[in-house]
Protein backbone atom coordinates (compact mmCIF):
# COMPACT_ATOMS: atom_id res chain seq x y z
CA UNK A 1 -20.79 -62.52 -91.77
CA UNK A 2 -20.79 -65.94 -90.94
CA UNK A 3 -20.98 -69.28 -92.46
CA UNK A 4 -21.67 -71.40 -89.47
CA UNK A 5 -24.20 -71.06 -86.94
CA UNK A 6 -23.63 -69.40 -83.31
CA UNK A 7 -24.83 -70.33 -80.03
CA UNK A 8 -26.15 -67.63 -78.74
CA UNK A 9 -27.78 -69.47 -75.69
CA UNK A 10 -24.99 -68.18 -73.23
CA UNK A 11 -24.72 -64.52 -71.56
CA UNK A 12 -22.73 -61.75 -73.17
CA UNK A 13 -20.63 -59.35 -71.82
CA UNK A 14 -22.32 -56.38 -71.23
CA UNK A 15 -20.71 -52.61 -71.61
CA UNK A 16 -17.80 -51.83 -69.42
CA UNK A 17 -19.38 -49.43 -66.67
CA UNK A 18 -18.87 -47.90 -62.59
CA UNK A 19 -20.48 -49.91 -60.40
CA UNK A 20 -24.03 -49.98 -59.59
CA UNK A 21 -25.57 -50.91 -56.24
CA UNK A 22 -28.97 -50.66 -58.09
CA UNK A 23 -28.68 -53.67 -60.08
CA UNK A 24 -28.16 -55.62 -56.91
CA UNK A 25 -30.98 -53.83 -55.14
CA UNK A 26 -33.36 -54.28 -57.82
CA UNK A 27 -32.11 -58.16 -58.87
CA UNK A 28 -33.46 -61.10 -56.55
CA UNK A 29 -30.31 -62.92 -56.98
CA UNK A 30 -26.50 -61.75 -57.17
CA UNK A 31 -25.35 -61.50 -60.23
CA UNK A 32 -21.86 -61.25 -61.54
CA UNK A 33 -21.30 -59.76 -65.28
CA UNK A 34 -18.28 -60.14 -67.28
CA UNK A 35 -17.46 -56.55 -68.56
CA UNK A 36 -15.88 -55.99 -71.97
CA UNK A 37 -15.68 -53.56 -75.33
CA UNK A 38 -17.29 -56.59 -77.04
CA UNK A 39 -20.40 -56.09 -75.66
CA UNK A 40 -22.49 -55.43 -78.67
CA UNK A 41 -25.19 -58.14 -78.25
CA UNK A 42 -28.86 -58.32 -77.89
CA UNK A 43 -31.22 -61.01 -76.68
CA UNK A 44 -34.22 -61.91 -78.17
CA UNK A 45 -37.46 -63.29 -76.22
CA UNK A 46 -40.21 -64.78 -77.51
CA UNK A 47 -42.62 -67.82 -76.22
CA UNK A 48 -44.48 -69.38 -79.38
CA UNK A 49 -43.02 -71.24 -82.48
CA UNK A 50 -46.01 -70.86 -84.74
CA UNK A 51 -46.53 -69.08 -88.06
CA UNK A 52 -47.85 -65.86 -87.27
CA UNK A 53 -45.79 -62.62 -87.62
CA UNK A 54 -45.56 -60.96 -83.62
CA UNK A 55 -45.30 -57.78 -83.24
CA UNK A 56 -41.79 -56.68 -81.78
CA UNK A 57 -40.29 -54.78 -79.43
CA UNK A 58 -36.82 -53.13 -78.62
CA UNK A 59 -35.68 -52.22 -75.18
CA UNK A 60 -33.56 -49.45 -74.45
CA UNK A 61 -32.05 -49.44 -70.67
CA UNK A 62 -32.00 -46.31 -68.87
CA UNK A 63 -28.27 -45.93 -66.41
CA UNK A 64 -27.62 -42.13 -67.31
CA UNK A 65 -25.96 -43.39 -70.10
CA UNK A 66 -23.33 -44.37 -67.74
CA UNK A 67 -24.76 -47.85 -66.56
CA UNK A 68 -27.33 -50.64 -67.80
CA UNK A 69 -27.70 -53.78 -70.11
CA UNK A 70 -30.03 -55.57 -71.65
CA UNK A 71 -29.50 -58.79 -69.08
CA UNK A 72 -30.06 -56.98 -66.36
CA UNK A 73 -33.01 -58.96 -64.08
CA UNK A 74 -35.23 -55.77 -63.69
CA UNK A 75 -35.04 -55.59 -68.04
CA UNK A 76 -35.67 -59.19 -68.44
CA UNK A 77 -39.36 -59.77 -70.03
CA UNK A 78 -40.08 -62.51 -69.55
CA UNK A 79 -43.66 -61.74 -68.05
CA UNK A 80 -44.51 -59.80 -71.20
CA UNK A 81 -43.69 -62.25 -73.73
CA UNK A 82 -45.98 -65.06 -71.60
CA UNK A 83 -48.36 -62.82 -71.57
CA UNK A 84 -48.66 -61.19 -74.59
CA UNK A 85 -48.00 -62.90 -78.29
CA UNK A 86 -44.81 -60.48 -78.75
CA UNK A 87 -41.29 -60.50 -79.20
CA UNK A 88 -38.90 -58.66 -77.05
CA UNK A 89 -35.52 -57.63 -77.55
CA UNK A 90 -33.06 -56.54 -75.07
CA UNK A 91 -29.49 -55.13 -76.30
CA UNK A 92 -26.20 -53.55 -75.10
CA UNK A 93 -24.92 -50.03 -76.70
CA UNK A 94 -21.70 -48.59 -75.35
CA UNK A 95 -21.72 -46.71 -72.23
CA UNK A 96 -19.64 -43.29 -70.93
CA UNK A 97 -16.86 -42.35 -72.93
CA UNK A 98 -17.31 -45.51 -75.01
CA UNK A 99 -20.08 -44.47 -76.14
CA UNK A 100 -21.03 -40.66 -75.70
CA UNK A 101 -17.68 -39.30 -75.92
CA UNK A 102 -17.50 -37.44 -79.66
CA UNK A 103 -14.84 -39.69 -80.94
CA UNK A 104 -14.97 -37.67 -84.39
CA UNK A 105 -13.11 -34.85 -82.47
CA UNK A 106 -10.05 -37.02 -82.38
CA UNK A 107 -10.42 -38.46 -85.74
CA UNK A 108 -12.83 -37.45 -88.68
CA UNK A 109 -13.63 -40.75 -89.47
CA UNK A 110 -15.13 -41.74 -86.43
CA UNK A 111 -18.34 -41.95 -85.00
CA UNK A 112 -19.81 -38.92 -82.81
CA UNK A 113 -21.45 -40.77 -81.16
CA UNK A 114 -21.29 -44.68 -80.32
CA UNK A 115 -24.14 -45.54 -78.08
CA UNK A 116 -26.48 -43.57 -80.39
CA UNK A 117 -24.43 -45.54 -83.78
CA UNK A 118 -25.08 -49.01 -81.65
CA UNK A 119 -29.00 -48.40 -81.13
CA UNK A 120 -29.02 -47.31 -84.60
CA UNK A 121 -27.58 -50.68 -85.69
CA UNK A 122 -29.83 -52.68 -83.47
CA UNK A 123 -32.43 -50.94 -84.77
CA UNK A 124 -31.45 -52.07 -88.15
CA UNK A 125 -30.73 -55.14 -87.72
CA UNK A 126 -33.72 -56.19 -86.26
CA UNK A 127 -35.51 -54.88 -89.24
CA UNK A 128 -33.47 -56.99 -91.16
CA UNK A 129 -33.75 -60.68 -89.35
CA UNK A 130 -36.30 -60.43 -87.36
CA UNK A 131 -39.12 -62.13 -89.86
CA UNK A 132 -36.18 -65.41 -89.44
CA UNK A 133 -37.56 -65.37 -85.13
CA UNK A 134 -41.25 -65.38 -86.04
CA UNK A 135 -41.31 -61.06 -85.82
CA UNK A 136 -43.15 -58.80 -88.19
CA UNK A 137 -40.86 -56.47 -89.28
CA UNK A 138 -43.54 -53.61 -90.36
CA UNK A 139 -44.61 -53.93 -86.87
CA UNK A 140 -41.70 -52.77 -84.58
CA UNK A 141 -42.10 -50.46 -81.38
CA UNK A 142 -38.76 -48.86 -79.93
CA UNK A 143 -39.62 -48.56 -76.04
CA UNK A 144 -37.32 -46.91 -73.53
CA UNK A 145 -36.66 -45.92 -69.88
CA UNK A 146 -34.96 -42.75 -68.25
CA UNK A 147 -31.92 -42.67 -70.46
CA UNK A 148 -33.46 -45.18 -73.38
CA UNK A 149 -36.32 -42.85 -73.58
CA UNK A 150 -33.96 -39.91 -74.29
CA UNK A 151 -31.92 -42.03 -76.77
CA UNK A 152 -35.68 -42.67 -78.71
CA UNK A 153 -36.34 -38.87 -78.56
CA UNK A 154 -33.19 -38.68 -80.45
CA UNK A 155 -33.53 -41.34 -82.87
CA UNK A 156 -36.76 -39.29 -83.92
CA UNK A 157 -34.95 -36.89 -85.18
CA UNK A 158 -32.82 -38.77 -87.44
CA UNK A 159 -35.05 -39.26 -90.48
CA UNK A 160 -32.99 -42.02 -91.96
CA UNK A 161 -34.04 -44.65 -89.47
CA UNK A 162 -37.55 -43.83 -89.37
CA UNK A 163 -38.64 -47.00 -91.74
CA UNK A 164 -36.96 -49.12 -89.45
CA UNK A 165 -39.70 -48.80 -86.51
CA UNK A 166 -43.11 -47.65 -86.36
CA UNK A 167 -44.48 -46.92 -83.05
CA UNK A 168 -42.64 -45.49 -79.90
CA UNK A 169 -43.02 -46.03 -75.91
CA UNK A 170 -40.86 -43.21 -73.69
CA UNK A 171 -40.86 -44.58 -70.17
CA UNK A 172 -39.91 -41.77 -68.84
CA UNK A 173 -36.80 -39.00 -69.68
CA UNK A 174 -37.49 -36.06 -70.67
CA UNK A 175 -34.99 -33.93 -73.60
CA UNK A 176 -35.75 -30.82 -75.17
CA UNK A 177 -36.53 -31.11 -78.86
């Protein structure tokens, strides 16, 4: 925890990851992101300062679990909050082995399953603060696409997080239940 504020006005790093000729394709402007394990960050978006509690949504990236962040220009929403009196959030879980490899298989204590563990704390966390940002925390809405949707399908089935959120949005991605 800590004791003096952070900026947070300055780009992460996001999840270390192969290359992806998508992001360029679908960005209108080269982009260049630092890569690094400390990647565990999230972004929040929102347009009005004024008293009311917004309802509030978190992204989830698709990338095959393999690729994605939450700065990418394509995830950016920017046209939703102007639109819409809403907050966004956009986040970073581990990727590949960092964060699908079962880790627990090497050593009890760890987690199975990072990416899943990171969402899970996002999730969490945004419970917890959000109402400090202007967001209603009774009224939060996972939304996902390709591989985000799949990570939501999963996070249904964990009945311990289910106070944390109350409405889902699958994208797309499809997993057998």
């Amino acid at each position: 925890q800590w004791s003096e504020p952070i900026d947070a006005t300055e780009i992460q790093p996001i999840p270390p990851q192969p290359d992806n000729k998508l992001e360029d394709f679908f960005s209108s402007q080269s982009t260049t992101f630092t890569e690094h394990e400390d990647c565990l960050y999230l972004n929040i978006w929102k347009q009005h300062n004024d008293q009311t509690k917004k309802p509030v949504i978190i992204y989830f990236y698709g990338g095959s679990f393999e690729n994605g962040h939450g700065t990418a220009e394509l995830y950016q929403p920017a046209h939703l909050v102007q639109n819409n009196d809403i907050i966004v959030i956009t986040c970073n879980y581990r990727l590949g082995a960092l964060g699908y490899l079962d880790w627990s298989y090497f050593n009890k204590d760890f987690h199975s399953n990072n990416g899943l563990s990171d969402q899970i704390n996002i999730i969490k966390w945004v419970r917890q603060f959000i109402e400090s940002f202007g967001g209603d925390a009774n009224n939060i809405t996972l939304m996902g696409q390709s591989a985000g949707s799949m990570s939501i399908l999963t996070l249904l089935k964990i009945t311990d997080i289910e106070p944390y959120f109350h409405k889902v949005v699958l994208l797309s991605g499809a997993l057998r239940l």
